[in-house]
C-alpha atoms as a PDB file:
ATOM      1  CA  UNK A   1      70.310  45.416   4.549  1.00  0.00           C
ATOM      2  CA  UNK A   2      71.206  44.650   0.992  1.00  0.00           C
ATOM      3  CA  UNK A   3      68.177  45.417  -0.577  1.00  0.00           C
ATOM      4  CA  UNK A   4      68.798  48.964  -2.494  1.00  0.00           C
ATOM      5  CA  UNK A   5      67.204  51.460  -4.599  1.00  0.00           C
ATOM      6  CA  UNK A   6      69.424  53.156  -6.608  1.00  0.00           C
ATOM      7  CA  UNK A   7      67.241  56.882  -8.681  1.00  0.00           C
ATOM      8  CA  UNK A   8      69.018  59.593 -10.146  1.00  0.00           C
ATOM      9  CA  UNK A   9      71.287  61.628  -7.857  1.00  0.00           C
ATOM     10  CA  UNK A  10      71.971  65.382  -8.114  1.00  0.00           C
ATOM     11  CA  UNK A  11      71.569  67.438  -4.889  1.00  0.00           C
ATOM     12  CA  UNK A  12      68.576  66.760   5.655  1.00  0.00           C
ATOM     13  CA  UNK A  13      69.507  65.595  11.001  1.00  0.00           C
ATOM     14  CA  UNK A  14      69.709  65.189  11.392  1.00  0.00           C
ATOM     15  CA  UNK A  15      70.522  65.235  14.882  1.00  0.00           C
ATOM     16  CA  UNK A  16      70.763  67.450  17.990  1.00  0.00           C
ATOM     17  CA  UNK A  17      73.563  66.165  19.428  1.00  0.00           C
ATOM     18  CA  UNK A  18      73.418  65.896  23.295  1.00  0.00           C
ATOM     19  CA  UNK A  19      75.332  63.721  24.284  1.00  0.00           C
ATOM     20  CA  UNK A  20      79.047  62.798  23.348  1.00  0.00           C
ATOM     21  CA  UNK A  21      78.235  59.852  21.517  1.00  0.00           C
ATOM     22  CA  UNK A  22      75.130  59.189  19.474  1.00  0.00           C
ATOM     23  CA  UNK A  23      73.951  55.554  18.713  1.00  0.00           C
ATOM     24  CA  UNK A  24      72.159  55.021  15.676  1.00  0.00           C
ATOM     25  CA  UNK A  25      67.989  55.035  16.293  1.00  0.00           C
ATOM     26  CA  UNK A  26      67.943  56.720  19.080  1.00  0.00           C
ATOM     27  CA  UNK A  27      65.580  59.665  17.658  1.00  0.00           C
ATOM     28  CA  UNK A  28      63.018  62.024  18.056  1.00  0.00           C
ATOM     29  CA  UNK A  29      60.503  63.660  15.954  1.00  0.00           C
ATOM     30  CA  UNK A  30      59.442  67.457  16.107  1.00  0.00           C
ATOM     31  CA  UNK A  31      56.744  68.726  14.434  1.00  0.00           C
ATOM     32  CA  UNK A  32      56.800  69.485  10.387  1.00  0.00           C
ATOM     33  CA  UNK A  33      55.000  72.065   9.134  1.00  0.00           C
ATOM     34  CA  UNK A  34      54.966  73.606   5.364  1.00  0.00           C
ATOM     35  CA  UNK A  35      57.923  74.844   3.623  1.00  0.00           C
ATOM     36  CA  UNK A  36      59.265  78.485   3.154  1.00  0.00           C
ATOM     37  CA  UNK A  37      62.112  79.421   1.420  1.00  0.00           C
ATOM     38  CA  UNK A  38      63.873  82.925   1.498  1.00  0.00           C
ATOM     39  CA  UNK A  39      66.448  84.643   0.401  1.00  0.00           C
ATOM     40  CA  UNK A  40      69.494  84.991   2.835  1.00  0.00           C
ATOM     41  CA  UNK A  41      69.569  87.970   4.368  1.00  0.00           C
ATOM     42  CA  UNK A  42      72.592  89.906   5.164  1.00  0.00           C
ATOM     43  CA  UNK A  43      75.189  89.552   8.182  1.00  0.00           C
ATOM     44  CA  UNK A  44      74.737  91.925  10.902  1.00  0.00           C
ATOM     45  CA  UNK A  45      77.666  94.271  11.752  1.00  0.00           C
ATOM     46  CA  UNK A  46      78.945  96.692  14.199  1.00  0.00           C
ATOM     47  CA  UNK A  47      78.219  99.940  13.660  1.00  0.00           C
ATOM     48  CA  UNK A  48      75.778 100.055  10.868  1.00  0.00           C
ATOM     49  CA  UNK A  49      73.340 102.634  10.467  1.00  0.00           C
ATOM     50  CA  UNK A  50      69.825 102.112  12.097  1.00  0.00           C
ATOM     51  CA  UNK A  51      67.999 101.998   9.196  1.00  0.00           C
ATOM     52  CA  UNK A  52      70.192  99.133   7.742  1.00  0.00           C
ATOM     53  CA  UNK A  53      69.820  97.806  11.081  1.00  0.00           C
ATOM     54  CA  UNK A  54      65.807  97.608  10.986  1.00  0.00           C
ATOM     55  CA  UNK A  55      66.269  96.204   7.964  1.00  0.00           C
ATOM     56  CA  UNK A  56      68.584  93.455   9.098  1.00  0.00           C
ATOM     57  CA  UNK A  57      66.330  92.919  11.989  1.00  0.00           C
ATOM     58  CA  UNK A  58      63.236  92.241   9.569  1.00  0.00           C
ATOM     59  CA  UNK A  59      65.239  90.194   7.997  1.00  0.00           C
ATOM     60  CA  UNK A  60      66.395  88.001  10.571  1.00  0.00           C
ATOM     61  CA  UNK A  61      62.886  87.641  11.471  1.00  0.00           C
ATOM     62  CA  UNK A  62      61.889  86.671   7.982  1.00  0.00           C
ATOM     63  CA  UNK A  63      65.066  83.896   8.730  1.00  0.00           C
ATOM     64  CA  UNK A  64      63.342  82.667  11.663  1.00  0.00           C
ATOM     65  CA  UNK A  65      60.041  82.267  10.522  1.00  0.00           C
ATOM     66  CA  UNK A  66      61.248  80.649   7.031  1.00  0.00           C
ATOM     67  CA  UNK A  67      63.285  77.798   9.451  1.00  0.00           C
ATOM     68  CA  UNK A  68      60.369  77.880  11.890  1.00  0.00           C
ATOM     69  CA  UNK A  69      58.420  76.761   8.930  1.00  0.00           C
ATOM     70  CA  UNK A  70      60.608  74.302   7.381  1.00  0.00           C
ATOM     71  CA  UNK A  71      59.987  72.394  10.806  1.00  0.00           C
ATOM     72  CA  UNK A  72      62.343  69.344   9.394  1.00  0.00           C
ATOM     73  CA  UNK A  73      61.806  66.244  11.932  1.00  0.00           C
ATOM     74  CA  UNK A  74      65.308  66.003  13.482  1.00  0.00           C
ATOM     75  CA  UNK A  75      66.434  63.474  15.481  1.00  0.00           C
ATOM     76  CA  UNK A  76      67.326  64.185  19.251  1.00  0.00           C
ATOM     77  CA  UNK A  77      69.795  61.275  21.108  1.00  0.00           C
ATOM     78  CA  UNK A  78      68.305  60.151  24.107  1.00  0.00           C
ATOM     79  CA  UNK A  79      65.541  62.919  24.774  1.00  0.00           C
ATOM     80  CA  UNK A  80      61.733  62.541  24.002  1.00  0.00           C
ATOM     81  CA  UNK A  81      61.472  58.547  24.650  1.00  0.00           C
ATOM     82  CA  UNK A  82      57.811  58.073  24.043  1.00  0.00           C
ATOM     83  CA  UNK A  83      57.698  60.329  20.412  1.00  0.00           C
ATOM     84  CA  UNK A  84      60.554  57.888  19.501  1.00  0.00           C
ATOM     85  CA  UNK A  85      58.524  54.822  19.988  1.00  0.00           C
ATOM     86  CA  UNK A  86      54.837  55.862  18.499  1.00  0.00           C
ATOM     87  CA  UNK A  87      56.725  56.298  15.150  1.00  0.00           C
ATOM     88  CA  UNK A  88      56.269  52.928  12.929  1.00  0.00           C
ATOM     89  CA  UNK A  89      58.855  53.768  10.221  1.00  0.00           C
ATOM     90  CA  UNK A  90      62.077  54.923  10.938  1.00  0.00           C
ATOM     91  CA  UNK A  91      64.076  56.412   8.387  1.00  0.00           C
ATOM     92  CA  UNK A  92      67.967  57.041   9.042  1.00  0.00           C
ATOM     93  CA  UNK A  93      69.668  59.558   7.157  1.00  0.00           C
ATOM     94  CA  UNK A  94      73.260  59.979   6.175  1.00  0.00           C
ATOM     95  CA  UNK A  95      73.751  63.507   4.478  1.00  0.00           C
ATOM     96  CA  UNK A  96      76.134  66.386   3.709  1.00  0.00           C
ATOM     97  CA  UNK A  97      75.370  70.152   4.328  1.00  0.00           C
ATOM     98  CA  UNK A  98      77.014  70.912   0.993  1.00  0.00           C
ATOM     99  CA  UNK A  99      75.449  68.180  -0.437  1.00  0.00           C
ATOM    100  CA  UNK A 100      72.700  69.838  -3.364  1.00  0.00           C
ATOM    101  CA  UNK A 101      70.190  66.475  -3.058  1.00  0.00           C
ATOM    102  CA  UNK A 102      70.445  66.343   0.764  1.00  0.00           C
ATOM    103  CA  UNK A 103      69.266  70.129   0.622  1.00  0.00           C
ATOM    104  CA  UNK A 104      66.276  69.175  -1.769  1.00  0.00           C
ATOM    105  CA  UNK A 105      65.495  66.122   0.582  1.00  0.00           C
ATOM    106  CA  UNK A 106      65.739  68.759   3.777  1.00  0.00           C
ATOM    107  CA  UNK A 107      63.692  71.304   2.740  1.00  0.00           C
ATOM    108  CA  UNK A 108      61.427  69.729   0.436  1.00  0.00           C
ATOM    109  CA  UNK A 109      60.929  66.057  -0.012  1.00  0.00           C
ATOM    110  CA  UNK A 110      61.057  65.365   4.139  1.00  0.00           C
ATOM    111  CA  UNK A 111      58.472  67.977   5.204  1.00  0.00           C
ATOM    112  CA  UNK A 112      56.134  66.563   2.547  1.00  0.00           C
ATOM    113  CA  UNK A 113      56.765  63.046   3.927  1.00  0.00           C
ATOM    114  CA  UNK A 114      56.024  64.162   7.466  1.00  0.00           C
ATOM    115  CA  UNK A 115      52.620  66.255   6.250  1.00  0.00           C
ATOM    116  CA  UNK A 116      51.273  63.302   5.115  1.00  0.00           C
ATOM    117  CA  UNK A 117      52.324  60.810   7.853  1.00  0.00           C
ATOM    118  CA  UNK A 118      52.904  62.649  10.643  1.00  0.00           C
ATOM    119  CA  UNK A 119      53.734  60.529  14.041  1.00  0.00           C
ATOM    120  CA  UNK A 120      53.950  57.453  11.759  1.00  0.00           C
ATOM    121  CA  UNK A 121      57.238  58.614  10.601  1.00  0.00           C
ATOM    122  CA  UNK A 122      60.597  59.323  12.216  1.00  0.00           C
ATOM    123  CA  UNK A 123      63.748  61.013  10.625  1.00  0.00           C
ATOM    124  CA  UNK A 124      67.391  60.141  12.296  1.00  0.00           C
ATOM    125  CA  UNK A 125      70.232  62.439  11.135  1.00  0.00           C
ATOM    126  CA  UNK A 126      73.692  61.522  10.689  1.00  0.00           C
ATOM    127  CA  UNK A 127      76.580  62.741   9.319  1.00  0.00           C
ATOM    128  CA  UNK A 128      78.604  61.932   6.316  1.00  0.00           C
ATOM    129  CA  UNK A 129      80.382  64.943   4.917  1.00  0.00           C
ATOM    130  CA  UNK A 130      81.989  64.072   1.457  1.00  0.00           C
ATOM    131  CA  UNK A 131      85.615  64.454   0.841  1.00  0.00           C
ATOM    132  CA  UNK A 132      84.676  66.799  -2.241  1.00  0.00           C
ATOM    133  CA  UNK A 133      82.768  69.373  -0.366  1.00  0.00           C
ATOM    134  CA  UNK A 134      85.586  71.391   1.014  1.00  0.00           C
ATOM    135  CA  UNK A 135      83.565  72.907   4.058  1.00  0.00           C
ATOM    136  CA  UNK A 136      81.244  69.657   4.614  1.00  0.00           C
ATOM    137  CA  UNK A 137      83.348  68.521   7.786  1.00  0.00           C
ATOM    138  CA  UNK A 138      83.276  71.714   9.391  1.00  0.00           C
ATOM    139  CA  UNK A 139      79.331  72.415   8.766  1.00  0.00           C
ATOM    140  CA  UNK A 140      79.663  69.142  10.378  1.00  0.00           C
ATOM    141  CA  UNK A 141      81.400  69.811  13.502  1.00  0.00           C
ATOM    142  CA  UNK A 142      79.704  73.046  13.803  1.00  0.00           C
ATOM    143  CA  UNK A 143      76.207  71.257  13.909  1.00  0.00           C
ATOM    144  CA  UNK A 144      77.530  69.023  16.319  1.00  0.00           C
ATOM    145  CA  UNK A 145      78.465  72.217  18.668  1.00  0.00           C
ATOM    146  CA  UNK A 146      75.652  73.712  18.048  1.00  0.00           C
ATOM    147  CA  UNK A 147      73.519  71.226  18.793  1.00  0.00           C
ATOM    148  CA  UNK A 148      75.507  70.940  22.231  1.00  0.00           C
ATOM    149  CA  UNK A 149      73.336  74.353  23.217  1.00  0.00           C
ATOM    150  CA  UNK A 150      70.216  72.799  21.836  1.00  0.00           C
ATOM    151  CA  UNK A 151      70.276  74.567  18.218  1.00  0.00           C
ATOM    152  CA  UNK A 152      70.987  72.120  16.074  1.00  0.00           C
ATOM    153  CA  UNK A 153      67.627  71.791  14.694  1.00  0.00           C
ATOM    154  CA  UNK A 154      68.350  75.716  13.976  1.00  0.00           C
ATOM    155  CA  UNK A 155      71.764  75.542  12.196  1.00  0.00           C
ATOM    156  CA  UNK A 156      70.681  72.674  10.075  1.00  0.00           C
ATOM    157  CA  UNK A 157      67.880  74.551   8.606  1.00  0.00           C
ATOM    158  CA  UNK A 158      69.674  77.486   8.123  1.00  0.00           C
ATOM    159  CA  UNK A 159      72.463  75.324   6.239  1.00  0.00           C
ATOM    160  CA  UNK A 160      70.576  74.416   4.269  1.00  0.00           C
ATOM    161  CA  UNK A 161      68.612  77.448   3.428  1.00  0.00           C
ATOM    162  CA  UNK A 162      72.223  79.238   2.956  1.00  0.00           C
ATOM    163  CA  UNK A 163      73.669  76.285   1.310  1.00  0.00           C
ATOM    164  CA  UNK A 164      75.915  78.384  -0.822  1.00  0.00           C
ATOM    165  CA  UNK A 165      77.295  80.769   2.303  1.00  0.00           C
ATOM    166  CA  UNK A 166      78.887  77.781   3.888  1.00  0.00           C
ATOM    167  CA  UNK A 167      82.785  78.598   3.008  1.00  0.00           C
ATOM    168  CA  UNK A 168      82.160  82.055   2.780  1.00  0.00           C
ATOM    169  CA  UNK A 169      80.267  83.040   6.066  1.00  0.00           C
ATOM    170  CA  UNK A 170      81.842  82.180   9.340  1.00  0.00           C
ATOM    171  CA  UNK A 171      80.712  79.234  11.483  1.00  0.00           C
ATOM    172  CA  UNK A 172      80.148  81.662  14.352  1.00  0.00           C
ATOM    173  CA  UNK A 173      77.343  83.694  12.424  1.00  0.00           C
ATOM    174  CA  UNK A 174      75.481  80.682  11.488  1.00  0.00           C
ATOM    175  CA  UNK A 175      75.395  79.829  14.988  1.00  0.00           C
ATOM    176  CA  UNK A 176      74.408  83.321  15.999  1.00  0.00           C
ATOM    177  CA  UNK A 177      71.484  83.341  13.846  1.00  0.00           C
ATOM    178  CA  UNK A 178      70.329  80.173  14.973  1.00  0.00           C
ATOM    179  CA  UNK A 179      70.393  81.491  18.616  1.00  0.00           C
ATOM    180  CA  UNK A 180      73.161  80.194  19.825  1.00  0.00           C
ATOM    181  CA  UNK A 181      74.003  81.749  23.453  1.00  0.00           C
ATOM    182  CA  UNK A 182      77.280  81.160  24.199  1.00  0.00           C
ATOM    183  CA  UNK A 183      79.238  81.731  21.239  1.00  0.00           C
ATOM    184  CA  UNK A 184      82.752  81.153  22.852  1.00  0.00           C
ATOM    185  CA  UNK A 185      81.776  77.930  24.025  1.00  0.00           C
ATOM    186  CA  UNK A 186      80.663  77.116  20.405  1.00  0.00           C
ATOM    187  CA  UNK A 187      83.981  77.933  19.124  1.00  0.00           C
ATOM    188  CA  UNK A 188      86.072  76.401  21.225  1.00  0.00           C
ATOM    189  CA  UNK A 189      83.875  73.257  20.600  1.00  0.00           C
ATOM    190  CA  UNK A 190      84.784  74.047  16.805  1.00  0.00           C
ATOM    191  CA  UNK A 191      88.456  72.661  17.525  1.00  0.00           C
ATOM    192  CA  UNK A 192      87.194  69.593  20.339  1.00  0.00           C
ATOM    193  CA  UNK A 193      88.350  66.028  19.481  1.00  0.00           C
ATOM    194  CA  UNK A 194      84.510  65.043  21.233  1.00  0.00           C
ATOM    195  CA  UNK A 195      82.857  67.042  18.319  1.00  0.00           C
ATOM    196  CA  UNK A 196      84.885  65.664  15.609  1.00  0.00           C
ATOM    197  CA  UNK A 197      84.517  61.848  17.194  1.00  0.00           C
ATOM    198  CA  UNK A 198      80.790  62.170  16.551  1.00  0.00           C
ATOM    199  CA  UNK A 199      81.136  63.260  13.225  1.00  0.00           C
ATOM    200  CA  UNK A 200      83.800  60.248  12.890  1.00  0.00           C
ATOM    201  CA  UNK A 201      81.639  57.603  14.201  1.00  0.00           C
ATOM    202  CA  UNK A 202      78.699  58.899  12.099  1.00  0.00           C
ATOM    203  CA  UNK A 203      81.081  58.265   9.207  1.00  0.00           C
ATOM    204  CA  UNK A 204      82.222  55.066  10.043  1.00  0.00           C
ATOM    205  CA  UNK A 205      78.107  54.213  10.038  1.00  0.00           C
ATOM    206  CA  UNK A 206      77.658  55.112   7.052  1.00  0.00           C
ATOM    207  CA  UNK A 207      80.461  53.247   5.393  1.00  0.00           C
ATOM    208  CA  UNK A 208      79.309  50.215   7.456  1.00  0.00           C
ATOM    209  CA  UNK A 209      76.228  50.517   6.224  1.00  0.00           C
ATOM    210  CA  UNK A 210      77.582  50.557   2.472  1.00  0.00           C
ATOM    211  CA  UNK A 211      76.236  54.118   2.162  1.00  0.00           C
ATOM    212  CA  UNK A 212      76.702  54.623  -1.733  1.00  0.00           C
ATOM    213  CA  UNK A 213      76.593  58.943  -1.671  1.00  0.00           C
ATOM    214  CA  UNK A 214      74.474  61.264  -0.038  1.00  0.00           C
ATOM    215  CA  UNK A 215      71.958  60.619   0.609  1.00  0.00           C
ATOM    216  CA  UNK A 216      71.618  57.244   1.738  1.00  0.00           C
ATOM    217  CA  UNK A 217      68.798  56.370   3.716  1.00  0.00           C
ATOM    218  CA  UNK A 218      68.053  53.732   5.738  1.00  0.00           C
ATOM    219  CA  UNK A 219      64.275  52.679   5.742  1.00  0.00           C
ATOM    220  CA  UNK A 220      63.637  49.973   8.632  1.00  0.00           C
ATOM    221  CA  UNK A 221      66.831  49.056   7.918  1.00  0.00           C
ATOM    222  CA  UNK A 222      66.996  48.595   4.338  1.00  0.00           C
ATOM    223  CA  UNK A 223      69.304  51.209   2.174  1.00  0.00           C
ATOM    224  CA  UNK A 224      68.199  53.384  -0.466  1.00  0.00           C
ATOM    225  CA  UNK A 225      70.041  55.866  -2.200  1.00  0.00           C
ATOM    226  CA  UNK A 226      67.866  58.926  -2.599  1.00  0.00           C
ATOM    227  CA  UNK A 227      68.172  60.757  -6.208  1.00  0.00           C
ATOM    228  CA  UNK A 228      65.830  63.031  -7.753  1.00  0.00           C
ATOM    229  CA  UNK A 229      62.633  61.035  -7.909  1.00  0.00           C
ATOM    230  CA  UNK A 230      61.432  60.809  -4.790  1.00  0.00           C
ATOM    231  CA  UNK A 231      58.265  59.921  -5.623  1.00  0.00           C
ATOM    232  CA  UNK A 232      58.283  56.538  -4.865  1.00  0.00           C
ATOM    233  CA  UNK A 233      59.181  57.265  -1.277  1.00  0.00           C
ATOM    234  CA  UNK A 234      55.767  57.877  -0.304  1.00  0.00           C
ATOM    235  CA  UNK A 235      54.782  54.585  -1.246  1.00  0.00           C
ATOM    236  CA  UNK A 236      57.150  52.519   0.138  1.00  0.00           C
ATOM    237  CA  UNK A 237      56.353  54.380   3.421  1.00  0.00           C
ATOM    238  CA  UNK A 238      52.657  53.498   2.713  1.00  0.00           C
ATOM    239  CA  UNK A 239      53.298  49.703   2.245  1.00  0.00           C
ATOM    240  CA  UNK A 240      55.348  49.939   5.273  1.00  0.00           C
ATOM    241  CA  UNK A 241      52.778  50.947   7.575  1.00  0.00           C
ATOM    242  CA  UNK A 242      50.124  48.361   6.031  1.00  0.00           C
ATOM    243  CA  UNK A 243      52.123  45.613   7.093  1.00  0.00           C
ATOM    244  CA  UNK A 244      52.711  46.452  10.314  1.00  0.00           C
ATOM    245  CA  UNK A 245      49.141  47.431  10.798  1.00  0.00           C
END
């Protein structure tokens, strides 16, 4: 695991969390489809006037479809056994929601990667909020609790679609507009010690690991620190899968 490749950082799991504790490999890998990106739309609120409203509604739909679209593989802890074990690379990735590169890797360089492999590929999300993103933890914890209602697939993409909200727009809207149902049990996850031990133990990984900024990627093992050529990622993927054909 010493082996590193170290391109030029600037600015993506990812994991639904269902389970109090997460072990690292344990993933799944949903289907990837082509990337949409589009502009945030406004918060609903109560008592706006129906034609505001339709247009909020549109909106949202617009939302959906863009995340629907972005179809990022996420990883899943212990559900969907046999689409863990068809992939033949597995990529682990520790990543910020504030983080600008982890955004480009999320909605851009992954779904590429997973167009042209497909099954052969696997993404594992896991969390390393940086100390110098001031909401990172939270987005964090929040993904964590929202992926306790099986949406975290949902609020990651629309992290990182929103990138710049997080701060500004509560926790609670994010996790309305990515369908969570039970909102008070997603906020009084918010403040649980078992949501903030997963993001703990996800950091702890990563500094294990020798993680050297986000984001750091584990490729069969090996580390890489993703910057903003990715284009040798492809490759290495590539000469991956010819040796173990």
């Amino acid at each position: 695991m010493n082996s590193s490749v170290f391109l030029s950082h600037s600015m993506t799991q990812f994991r639904k969390v269902t389970r109090p504790q997460c072990q690292m490999g344990k993933a799944t890998s949903p289907k990837t489809t082509a990337l949409t990106l589009c502009p945030a739309p406004a918060q609903d609120r109560d008592g706006i006037a129906s034609s505001q409203s339709s247009k909020k509604r549109k909106s949202s739909v617009a939302k959906l479809i863009a995340i629907a679209m972005i179809g990022i593989a996420i990883a899943a802890c212990g559900n969907d056994e046999s689409a863990r074990h068809q992939a033949s690379v597995s990529v682990v990735e520790f990543a910020d929601f504030q983080c600008p590169a982890c955004r480009r890797f999320a909605l851009l360089h992954w779904p590429s990667v997973k167009a042209r492999f497909g099954d052969a590929v696997e993404l594992s999300f896991r969390h390393w909020p940086q100390s110098y993103h001031g909401y990172a933890y939270s987005a964090a914890i929040a993904a964590v609790c929202a992926g306790n209602q099986d949406r975290f697939v949902q609020i990651h993409d629309l992290f990182y679609l929103e990138q710049p909200a997080i701060g500004h727009k509560p926790f609670r809207e994010f996790a309305r507009e990515s369908g969570v149902k039970d909102l008070q049990k997603f906020e009084r996850c918010l403040g649980s010690s078992d949501a903030r031990a997963i993001v703990d133990d996800d950091i702890r990984a990563a500094l294990e690991v020798g993680g050297v900024g986000t984001p750091t990627l584990l490729i069969d093992g090996v580390k890489y620190r993703l910057r903003a050529d990715t284009s040798w990622l492809p490759h290495l993927i590539d000469s991956l899968l010819v040796v173990k054909r």
